[in-house]
PDB file of N, CA and C in Angstrom:
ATOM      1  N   UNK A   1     -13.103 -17.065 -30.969  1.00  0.00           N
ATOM      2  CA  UNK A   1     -14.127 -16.280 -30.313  1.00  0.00           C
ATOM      3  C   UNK A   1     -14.720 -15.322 -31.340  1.00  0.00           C
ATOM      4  N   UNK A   2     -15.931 -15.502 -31.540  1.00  0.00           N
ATOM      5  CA  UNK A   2     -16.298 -14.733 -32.711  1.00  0.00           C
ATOM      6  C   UNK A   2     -16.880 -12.783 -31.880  1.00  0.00           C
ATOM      7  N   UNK A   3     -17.290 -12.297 -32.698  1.00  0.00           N
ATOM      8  CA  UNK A   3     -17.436 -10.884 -31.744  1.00  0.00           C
ATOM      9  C   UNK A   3     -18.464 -10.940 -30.691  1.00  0.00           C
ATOM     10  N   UNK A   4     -19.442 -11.425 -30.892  1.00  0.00           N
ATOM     11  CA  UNK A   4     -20.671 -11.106 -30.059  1.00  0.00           C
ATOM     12  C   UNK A   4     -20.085 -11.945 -28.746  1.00  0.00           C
ATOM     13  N   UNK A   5     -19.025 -13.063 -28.522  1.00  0.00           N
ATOM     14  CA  UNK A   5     -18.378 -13.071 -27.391  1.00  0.00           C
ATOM     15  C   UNK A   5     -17.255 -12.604 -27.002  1.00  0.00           C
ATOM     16  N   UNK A   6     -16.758 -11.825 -27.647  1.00  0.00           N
ATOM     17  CA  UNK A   6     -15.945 -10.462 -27.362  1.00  0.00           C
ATOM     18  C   UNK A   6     -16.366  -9.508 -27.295  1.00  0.00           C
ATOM     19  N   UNK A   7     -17.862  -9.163 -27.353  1.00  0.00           N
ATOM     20  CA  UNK A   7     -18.769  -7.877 -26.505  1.00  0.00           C
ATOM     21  C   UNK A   7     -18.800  -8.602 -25.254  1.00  0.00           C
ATOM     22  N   UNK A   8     -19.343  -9.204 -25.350  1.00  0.00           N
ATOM     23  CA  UNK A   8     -19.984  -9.965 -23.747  1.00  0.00           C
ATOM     24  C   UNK A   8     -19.504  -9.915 -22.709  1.00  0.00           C
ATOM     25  N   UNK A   9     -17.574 -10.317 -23.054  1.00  0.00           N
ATOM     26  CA  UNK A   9     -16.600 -10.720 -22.337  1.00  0.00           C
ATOM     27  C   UNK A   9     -16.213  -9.234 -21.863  1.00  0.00           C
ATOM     28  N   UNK A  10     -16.248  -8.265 -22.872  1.00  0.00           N
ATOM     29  CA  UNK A  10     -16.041  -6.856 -22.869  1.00  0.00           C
ATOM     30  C   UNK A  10     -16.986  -6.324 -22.044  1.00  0.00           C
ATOM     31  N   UNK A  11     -18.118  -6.470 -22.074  1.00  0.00           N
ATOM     32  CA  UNK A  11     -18.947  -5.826 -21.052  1.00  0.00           C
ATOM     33  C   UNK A  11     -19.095  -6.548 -19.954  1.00  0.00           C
ATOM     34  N   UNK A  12     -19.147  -7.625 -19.429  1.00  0.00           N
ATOM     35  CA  UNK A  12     -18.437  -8.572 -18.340  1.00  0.00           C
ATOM     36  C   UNK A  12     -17.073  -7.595 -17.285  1.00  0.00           C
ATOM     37  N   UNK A  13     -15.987  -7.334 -18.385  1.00  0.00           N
ATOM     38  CA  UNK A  13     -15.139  -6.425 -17.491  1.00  0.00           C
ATOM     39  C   UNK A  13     -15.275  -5.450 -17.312  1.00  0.00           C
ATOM     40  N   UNK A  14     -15.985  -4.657 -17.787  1.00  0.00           N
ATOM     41  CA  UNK A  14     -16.333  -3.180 -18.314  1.00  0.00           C
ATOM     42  C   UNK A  14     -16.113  -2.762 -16.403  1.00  0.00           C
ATOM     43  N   UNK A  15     -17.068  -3.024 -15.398  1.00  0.00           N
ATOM     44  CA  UNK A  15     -16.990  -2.884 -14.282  1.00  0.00           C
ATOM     45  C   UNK A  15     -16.289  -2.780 -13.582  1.00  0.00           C
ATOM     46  N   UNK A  16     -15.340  -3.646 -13.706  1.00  0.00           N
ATOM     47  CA  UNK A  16     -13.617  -4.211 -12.921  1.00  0.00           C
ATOM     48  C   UNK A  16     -12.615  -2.915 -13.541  1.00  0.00           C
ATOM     49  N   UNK A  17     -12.905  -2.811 -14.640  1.00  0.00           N
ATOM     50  CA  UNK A  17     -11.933  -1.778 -15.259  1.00  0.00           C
ATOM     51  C   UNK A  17     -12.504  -0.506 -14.954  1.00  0.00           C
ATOM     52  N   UNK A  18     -13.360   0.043 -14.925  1.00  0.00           N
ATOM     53  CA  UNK A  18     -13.770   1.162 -14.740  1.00  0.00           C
ATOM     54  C   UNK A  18     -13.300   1.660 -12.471  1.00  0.00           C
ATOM     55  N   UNK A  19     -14.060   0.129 -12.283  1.00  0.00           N
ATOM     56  CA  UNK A  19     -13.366   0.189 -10.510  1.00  0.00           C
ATOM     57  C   UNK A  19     -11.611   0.768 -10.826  1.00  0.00           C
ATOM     58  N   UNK A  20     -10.943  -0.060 -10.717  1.00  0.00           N
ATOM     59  CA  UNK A  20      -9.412   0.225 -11.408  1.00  0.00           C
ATOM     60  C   UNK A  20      -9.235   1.495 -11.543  1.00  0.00           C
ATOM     61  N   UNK A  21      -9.904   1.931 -12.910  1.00  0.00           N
ATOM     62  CA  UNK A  21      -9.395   3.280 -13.426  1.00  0.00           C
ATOM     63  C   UNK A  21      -9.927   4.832 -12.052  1.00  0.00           C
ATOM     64  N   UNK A  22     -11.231   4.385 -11.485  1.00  0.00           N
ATOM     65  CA  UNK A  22     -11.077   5.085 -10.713  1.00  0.00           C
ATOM     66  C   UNK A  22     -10.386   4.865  -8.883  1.00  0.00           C
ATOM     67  N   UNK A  23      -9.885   3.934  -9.004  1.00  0.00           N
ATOM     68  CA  UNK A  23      -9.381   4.156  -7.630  1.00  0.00           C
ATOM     69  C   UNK A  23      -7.901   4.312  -7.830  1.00  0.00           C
ATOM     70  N   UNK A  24      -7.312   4.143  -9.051  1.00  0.00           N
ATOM     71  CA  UNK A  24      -5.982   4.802  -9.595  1.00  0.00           C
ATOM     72  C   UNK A  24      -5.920   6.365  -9.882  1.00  0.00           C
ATOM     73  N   UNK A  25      -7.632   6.755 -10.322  1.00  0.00           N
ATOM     74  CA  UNK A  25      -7.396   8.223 -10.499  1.00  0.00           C
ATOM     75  C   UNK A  25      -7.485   9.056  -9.380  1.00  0.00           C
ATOM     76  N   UNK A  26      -8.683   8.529  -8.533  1.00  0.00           N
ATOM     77  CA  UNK A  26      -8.848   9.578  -7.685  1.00  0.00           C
ATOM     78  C   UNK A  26      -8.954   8.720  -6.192  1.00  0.00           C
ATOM     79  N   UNK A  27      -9.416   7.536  -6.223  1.00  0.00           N
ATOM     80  CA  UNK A  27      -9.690   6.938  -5.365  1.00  0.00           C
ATOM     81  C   UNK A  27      -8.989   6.455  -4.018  1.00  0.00           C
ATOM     82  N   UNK A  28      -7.690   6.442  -4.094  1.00  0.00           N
ATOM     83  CA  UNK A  28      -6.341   6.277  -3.380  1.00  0.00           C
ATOM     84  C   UNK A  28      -6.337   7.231  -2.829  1.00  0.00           C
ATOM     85  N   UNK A  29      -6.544   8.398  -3.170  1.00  0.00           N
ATOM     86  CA  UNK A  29      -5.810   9.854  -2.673  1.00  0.00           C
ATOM     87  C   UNK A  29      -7.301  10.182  -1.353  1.00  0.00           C
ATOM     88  N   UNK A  30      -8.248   9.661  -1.975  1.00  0.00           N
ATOM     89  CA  UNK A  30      -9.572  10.062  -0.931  1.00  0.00           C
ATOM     90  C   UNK A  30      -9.506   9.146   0.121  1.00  0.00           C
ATOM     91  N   UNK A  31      -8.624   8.119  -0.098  1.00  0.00           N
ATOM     92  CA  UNK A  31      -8.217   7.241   1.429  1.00  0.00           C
ATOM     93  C   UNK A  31      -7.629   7.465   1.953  1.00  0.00           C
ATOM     94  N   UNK A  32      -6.778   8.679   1.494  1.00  0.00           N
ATOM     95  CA  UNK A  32      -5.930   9.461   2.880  1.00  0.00           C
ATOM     96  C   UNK A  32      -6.553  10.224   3.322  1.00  0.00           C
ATOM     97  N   UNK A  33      -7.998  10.605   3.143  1.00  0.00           N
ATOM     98  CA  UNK A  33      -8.256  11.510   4.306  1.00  0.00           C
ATOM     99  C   UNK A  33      -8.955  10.504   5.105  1.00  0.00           C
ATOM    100  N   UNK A  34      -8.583   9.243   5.326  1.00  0.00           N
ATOM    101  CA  UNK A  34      -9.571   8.602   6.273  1.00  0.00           C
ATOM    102  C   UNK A  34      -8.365   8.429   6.964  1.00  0.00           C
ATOM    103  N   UNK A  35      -7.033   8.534   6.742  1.00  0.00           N
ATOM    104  CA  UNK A  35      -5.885   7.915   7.509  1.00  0.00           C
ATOM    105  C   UNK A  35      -5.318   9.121   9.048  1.00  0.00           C
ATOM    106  N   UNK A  36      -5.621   8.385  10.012  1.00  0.00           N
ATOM    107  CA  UNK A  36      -5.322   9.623  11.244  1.00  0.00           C
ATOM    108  C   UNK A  36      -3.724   9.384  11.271  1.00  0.00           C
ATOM    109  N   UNK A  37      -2.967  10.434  11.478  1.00  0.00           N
ATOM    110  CA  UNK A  37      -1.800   9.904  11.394  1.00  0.00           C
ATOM    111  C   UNK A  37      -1.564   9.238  12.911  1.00  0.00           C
ATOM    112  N   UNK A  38      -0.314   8.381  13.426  1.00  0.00           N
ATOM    113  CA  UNK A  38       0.080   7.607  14.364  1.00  0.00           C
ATOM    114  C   UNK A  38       1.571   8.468  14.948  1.00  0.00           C
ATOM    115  N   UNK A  39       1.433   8.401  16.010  1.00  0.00           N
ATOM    116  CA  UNK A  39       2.296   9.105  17.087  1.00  0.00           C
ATOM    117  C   UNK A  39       2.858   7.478  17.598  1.00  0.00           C
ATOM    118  N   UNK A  40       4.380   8.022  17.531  1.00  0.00           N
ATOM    119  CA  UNK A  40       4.759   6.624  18.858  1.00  0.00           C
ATOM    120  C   UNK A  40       5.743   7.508  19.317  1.00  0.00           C
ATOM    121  N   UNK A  41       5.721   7.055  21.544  1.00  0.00           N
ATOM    122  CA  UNK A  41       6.470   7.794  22.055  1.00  0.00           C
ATOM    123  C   UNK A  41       7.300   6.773  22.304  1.00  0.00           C
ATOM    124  N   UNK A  42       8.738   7.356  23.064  1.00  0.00           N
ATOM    125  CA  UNK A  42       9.755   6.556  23.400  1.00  0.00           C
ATOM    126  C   UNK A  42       9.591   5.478  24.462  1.00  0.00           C
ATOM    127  N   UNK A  43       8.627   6.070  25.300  1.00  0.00           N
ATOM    128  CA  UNK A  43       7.790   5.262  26.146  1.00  0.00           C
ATOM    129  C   UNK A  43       7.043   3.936  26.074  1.00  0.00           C
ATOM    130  N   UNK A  44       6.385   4.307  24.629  1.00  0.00           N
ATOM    131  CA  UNK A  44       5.677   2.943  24.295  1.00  0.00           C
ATOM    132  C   UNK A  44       6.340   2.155  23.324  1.00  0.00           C
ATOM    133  N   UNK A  45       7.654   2.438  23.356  1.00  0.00           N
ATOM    134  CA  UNK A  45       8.260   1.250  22.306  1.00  0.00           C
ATOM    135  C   UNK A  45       9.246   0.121  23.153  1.00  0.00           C
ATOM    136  N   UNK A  46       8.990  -0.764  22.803  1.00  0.00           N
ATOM    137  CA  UNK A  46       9.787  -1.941  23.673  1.00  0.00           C
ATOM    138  C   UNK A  46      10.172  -2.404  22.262  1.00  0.00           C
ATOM    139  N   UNK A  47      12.070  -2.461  22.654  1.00  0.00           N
ATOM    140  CA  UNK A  47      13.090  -2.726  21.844  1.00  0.00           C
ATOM    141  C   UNK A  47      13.399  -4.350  22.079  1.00  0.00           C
ATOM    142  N   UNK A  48      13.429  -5.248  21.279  1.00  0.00           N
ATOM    143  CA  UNK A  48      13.658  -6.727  21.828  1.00  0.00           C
ATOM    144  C   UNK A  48      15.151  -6.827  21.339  1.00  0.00           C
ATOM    145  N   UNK A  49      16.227  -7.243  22.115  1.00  0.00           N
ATOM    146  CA  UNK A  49      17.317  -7.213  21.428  1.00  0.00           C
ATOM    147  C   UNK A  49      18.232  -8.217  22.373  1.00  0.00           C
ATOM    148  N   UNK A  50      18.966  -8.690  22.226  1.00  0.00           N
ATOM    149  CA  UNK A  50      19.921 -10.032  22.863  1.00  0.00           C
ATOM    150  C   UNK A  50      21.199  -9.643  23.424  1.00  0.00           C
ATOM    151  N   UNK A  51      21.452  -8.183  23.302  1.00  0.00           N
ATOM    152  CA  UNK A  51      22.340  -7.219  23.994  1.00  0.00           C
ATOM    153  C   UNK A  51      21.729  -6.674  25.216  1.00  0.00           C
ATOM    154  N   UNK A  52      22.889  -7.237  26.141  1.00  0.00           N
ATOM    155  CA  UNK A  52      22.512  -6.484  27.512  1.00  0.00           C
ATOM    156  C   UNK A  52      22.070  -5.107  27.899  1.00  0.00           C
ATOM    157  N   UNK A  53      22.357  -4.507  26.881  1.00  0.00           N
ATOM    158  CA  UNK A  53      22.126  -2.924  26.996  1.00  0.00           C
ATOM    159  C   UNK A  53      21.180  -2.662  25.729  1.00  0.00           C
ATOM    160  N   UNK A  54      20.022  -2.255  25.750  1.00  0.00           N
ATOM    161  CA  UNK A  54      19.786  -1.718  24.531  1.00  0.00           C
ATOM    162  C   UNK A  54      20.161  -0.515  23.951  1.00  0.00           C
ATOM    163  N   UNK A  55      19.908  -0.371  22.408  1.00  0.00           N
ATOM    164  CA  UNK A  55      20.268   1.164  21.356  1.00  0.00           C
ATOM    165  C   UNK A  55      19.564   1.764  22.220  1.00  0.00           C
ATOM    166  N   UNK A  56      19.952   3.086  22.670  1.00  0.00           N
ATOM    167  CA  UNK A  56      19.476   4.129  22.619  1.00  0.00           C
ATOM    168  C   UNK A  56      18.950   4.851  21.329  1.00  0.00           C
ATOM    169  N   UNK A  57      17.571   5.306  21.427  1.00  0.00           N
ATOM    170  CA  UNK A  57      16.593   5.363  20.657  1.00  0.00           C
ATOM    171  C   UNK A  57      16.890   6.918  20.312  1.00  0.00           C
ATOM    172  N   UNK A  58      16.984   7.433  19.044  1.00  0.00           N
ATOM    173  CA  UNK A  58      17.171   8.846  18.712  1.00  0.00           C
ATOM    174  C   UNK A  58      15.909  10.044  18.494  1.00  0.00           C
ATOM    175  N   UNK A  59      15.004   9.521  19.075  1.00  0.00           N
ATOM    176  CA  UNK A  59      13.824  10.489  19.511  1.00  0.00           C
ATOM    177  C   UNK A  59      13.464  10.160  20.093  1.00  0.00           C
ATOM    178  N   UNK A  60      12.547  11.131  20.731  1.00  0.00           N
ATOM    179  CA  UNK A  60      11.724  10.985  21.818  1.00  0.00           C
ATOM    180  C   UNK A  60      10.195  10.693  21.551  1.00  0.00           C
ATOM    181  N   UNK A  61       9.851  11.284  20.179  1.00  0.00           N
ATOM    182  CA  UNK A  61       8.417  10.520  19.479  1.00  0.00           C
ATOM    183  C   UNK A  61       8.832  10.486  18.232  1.00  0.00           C
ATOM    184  N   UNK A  62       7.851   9.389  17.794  1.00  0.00           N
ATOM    185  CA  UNK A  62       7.589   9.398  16.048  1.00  0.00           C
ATOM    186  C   UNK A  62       6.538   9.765  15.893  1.00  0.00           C
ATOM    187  N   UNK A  63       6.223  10.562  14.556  1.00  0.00           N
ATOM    188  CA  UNK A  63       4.619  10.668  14.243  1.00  0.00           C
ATOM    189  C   UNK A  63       4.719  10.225  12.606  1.00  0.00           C
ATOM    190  N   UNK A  64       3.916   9.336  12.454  1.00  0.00           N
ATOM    191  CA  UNK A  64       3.782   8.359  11.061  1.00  0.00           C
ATOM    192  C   UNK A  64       2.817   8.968   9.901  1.00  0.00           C
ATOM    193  N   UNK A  65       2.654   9.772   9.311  1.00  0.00           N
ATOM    194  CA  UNK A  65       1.375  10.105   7.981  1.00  0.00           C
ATOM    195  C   UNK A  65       2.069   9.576   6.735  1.00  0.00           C
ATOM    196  N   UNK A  66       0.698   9.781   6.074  1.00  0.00           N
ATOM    197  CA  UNK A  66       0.487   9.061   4.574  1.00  0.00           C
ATOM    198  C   UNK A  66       0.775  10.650   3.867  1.00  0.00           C
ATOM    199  N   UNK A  67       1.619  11.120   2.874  1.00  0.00           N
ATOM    200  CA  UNK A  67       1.061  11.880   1.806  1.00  0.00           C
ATOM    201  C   UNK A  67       0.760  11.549   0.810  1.00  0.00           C
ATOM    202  N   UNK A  68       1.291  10.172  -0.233  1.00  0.00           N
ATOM    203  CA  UNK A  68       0.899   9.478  -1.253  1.00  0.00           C
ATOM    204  C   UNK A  68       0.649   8.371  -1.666  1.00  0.00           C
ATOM    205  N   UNK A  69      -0.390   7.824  -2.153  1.00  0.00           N
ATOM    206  CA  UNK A  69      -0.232   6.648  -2.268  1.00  0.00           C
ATOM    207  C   UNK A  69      -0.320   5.974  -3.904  1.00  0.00           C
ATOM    208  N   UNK A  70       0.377   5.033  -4.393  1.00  0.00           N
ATOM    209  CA  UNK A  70       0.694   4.936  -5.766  1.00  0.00           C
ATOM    210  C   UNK A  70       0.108   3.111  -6.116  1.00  0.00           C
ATOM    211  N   UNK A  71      -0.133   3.324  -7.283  1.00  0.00           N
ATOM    212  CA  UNK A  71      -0.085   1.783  -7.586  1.00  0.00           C
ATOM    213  C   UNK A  71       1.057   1.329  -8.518  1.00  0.00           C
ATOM    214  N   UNK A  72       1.793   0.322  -8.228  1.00  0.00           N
ATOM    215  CA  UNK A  72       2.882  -0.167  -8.967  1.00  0.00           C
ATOM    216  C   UNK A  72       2.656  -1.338  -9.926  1.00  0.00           C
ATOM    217  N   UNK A  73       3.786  -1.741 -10.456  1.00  0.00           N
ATOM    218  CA  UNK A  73       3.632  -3.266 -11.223  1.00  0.00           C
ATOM    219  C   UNK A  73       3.253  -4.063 -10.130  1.00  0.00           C
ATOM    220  N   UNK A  74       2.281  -4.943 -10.533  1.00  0.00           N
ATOM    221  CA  UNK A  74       2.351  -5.871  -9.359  1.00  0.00           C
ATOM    222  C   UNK A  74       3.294  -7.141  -9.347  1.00  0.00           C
ATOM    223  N   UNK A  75       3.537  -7.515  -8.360  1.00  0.00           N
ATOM    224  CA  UNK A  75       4.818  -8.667  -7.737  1.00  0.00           C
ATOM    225  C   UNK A  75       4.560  -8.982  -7.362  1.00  0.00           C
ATOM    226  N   UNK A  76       5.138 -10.613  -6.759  1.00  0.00           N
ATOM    227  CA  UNK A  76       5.339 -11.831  -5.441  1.00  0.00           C
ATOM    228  C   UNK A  76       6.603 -11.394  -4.679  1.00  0.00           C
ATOM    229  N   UNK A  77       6.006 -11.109  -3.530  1.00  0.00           N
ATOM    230  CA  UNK A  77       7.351 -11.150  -2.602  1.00  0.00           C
ATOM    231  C   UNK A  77       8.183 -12.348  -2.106  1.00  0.00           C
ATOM    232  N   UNK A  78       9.128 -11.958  -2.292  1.00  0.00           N
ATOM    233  CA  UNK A  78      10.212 -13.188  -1.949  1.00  0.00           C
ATOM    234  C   UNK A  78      10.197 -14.216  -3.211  1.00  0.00           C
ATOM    235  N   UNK A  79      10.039 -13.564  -4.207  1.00  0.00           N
ATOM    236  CA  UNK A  79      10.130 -14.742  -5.642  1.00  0.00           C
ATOM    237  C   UNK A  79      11.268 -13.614  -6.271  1.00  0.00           C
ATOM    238  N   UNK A  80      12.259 -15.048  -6.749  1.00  0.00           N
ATOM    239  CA  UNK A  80      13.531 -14.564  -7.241  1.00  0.00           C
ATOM    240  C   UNK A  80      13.684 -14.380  -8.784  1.00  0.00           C
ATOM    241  N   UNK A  81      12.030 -14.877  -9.148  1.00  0.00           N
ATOM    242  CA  UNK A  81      11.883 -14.338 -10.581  1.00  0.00           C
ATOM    243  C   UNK A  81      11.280 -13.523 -11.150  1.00  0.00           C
ATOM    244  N   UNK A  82      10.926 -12.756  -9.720  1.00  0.00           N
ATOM    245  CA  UNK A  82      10.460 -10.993  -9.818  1.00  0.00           C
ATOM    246  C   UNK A  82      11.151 -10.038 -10.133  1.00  0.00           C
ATOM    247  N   UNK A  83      10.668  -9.013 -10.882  1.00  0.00           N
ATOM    248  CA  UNK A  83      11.082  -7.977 -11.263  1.00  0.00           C
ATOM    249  C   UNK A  83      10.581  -6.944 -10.304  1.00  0.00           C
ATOM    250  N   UNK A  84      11.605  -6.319  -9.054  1.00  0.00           N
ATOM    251  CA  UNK A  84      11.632  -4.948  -8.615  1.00  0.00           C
ATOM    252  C   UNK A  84      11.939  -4.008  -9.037  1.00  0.00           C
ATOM    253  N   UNK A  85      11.154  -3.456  -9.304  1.00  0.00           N
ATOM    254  CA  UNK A  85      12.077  -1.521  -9.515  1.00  0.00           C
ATOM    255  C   UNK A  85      11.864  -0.869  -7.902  1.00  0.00           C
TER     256      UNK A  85
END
């Protein structure tokens, strides 16, 4: 590949990378203010379970929010030649 198609190719990504760099810098964090947080009461949860009796449930509500959100290595789930941290 001589240079003038290693500008090309370079300014080709220039876009994709710049998207990237800002939704890693700032861009993630401005999607939590779109996130309402979620309430669940004891009421609206139906437990499916094969025991005659179900768990008794240790609250009476949940309430679910976001404070961070991160980008990691990316992975395949359920591939055993992934690397988790």
């Amino acid at each position: 590949m001589d240079n003038q198609q290693s500008f090309s190719l370079s300014l080709a990504a220039l876009h994709h990378i710049q998207s990237f760099n800002y939704i890693s810098d700032s861009g993630l964090q401005r999607v939590l203010t779109c996130f309402v947080p979620m309430e669940l009461h004891e009421k609206d949860i139906q437990i499916e379970t094969t025991l005659s009796k179900p768990p008794a449930l240790t609250f009476r509500s949940l309430k679910i929010t976001y404070s961070q959100l991160r980008l990691g290595k990316p992975y395949r789930y359920n591939d055993p030649t992934a690397l988790v941290q």
